[in-house]
Protein backbone atom coordinates (compact mmCIF):
# COMPACT_ATOMS: atom_id res chain seq x y z
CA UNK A 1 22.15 -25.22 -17.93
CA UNK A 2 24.21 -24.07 -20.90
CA UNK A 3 26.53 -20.55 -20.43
CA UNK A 4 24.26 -19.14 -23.67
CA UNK A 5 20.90 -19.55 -20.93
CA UNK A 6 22.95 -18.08 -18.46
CA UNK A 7 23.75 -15.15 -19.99
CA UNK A 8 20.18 -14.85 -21.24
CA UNK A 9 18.74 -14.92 -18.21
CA UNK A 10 20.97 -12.57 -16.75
CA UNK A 11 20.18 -10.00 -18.75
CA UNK A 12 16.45 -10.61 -18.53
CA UNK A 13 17.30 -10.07 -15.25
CA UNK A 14 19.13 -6.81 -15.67
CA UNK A 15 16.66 -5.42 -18.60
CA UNK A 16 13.83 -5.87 -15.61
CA UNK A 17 15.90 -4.45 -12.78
CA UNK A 18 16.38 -1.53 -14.73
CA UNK A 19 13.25 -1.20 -16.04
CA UNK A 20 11.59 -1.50 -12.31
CA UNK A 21 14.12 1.29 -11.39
CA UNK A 22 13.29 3.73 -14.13
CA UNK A 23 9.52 3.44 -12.72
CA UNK A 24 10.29 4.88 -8.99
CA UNK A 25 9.36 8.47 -8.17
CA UNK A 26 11.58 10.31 -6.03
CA UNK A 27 10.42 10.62 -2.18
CA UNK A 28 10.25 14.18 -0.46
CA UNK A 29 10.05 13.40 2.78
CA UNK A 30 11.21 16.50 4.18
CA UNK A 31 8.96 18.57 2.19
CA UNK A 32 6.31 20.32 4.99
CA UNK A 33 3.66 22.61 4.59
CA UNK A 34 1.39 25.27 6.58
CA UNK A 35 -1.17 22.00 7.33
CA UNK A 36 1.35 19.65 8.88
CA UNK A 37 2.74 22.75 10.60
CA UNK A 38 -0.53 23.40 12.25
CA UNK A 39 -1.41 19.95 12.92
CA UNK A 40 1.87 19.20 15.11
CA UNK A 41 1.50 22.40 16.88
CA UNK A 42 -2.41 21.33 18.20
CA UNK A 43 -2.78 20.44 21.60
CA UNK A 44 -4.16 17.28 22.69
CA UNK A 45 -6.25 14.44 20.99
CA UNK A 46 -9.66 14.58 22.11
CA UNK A 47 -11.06 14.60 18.49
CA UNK A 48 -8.84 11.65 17.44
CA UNK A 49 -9.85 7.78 17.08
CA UNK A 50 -7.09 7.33 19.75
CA UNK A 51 -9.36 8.64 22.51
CA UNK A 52 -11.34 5.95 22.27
CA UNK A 53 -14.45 7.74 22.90
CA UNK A 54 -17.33 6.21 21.25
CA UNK A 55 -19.03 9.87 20.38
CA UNK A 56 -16.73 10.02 17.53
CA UNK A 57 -17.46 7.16 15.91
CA UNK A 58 -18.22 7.56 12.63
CA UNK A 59 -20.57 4.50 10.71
CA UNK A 60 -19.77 5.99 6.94
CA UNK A 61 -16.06 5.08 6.95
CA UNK A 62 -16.72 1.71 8.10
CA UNK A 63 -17.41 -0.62 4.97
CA UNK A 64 -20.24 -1.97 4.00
CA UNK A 65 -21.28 -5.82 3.75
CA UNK A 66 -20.59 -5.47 0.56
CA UNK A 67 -17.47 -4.23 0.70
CA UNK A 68 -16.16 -6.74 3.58
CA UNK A 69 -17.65 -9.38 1.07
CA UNK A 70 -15.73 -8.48 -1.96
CA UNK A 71 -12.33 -8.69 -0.05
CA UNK A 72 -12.91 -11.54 1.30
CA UNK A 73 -13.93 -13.10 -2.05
CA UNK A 74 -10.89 -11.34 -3.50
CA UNK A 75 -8.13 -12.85 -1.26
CA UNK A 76 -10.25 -16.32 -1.89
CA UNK A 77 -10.03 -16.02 -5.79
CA UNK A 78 -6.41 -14.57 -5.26
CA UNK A 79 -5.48 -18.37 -3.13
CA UNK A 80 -7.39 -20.02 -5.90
CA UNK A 81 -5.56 -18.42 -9.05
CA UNK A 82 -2.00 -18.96 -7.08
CA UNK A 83 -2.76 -22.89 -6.14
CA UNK A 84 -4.04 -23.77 -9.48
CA UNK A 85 -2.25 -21.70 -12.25
């Protein structure tokens, strides 16, 4: 490898670093409002999927066959396109 590809691909390197930088939103993690305030000051968690009752199960936030089918063709075809491209 020459210095001329070296330097090339350094700044390829650079020219993408920045440009993956530019692309990143700031984070406001601190930022709270009203809801999370009355969230953390509710007692207890008997309407929460940590009970573990089985009352509050709920079937329509589950996914469907479909859905279960189309992931797992997805991660297939993802194994496929990664072995053989």
């Amino acid at each position: 490898m020459t210095t001329k590809s070296k330097l090339i691909m350094f700044a390829t390197v650079v020219v993408c670093v920045i440009c993956i930088g530019m692309i990143g939103n700031e984070a406001y993690a601190q930022g709270s409002s009203s809801l999370d305030k009355d969230m953390a000051s509710r007692q207890g968690i008997s309407e929460s999927l940590a009970s573990g009752s089985k009352e509050n199960n709920d079937d329509s936030r589950n996914p469907s066959r479909l859905q279960m089918g189309v992931g797992i063709g997805s991660c297939v075809v993802a194994f496929v396109v990664l072995k053989y491209l």
